[in-house]
Protein backbone atom coordinates (compact mmCIF):
# COMPACT_ATOMS: atom_id res chain seq x y z
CA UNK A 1 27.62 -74.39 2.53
CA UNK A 2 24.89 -76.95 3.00
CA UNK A 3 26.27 -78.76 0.03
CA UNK A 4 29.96 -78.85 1.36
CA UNK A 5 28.81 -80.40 4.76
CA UNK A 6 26.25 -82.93 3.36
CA UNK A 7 28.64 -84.15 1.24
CA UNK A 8 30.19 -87.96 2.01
CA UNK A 9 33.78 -87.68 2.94
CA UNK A 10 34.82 -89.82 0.51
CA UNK A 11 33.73 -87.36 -2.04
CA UNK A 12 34.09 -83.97 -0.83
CA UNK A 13 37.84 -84.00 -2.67
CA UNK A 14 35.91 -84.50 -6.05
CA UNK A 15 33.60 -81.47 -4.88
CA UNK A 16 36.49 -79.39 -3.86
CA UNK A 17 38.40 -80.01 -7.42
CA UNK A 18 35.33 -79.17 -9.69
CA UNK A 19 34.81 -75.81 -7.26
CA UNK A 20 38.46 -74.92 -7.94
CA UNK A 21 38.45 -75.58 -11.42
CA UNK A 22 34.88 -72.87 -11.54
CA UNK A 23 35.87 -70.39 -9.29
CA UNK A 24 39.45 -70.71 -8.46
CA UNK A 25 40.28 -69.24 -11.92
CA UNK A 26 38.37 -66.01 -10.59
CA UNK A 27 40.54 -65.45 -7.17
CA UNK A 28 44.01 -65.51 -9.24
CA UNK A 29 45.22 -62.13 -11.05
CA UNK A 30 44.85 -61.18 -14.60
CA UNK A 31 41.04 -62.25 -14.87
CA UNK A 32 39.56 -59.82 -17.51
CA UNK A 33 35.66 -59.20 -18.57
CA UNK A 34 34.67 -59.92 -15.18
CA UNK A 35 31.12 -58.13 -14.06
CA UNK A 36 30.96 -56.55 -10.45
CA UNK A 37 28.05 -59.35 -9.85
CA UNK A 38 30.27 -62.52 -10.88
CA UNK A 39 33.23 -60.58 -8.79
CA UNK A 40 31.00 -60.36 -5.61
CA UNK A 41 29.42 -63.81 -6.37
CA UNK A 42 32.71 -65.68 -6.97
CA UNK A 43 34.28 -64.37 -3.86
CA UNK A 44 31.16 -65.10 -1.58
CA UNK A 45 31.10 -68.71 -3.03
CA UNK A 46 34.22 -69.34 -2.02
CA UNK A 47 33.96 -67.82 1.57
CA UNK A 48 30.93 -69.88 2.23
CA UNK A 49 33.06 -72.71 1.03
CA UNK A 50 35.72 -71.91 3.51
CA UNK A 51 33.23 -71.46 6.20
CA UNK A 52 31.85 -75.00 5.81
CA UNK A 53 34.90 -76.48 5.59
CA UNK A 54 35.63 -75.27 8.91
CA UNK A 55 32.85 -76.73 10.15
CA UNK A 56 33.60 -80.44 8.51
CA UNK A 57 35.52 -82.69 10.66
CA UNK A 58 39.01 -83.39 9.32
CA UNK A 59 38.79 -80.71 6.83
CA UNK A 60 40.92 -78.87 8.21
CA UNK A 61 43.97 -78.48 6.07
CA UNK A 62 41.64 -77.97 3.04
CA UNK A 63 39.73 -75.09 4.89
CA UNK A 64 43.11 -73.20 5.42
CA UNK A 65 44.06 -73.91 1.30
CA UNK A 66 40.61 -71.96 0.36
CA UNK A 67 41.20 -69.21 3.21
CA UNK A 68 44.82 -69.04 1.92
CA UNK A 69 43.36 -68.71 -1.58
CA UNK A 70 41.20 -65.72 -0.60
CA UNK A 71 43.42 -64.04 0.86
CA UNK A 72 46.20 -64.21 -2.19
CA UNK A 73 43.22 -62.76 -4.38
CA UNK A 74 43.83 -59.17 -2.11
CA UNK A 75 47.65 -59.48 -2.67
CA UNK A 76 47.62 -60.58 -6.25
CA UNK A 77 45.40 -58.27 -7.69
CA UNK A 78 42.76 -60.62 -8.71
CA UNK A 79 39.32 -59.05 -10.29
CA UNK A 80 37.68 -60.48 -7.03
CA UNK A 81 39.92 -58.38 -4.87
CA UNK A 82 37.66 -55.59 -3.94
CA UNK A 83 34.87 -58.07 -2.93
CA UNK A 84 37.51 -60.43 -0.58
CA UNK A 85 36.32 -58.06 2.27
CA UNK A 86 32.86 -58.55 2.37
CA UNK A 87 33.35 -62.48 1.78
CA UNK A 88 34.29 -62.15 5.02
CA UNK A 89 31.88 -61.28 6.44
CA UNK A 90 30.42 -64.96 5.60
CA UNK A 91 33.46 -66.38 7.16
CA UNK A 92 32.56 -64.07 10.53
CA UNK A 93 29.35 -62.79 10.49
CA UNK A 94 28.51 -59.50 12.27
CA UNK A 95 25.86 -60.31 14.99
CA UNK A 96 24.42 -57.58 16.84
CA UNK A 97 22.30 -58.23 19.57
CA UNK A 98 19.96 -55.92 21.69
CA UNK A 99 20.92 -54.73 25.53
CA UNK A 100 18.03 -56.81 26.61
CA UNK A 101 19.60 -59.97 25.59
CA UNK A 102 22.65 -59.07 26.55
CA UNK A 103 22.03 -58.58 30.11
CA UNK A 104 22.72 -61.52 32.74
CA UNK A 105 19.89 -62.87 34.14
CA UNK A 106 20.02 -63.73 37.92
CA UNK A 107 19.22 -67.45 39.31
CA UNK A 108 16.22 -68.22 40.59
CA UNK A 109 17.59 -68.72 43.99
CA UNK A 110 18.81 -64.91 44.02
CA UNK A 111 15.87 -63.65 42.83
CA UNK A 112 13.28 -65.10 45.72
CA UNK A 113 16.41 -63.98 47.90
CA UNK A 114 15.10 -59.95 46.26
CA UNK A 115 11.66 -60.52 46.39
């Protein structure tokens, strides 16, 4: 991710075509002799890809080809398919937080008003 928002805009297009051309073989169908760890991997690169994109300025329209991408690799039977669910997760992560930081805290003002 770090890597996809450091880079200079007038490169990130270079960036993006050698990222396709390692991984975007992976997301399409008919990949064979593909282990679970390079299935997971693959798909989790690419998320994190998507994420940062997001996160660029202007990159719009390239973040929604990867996230389109991704989500063809669950319709087209792709070797990374099972593992498109918990890439996910890197697109949205799951924060949990505890009741005590959840709870509002009241203004000063109201609480001398209690006291």
């Amino acid at each position: 991710e770090a890597l996809v928002e450091s880079c200079p805009k007038e490169e990130v297009s270079i960036l993006l075509e050698n990222f396709r051309d390692t991984f975007g073989r992976l997301l399409r169908g008919g990949q064979a002799a593909l282990t679970e760890k390079e299935g997971l991997g693959a798909a989790l690169c690419w998320a994190s890809v998507t994420a940062a994109l997001l996160r660029r300025d202007n990159a719009q329209q390239q973040a929604a080809s990867f996230l389109e991408a991704l989500l063809k690799a669950l319709d087209d039977d792709a070797v990374v398919g099972p593992f498109v669910p918990m890439a996910f997760r890197v697109l949205a992560p799951v924060k949990v937080e505890s009741a005590k930081a959840s709870r509002a805290k009241l203004p000063p003002l109201a609480l001398q008003q209690l006291s």
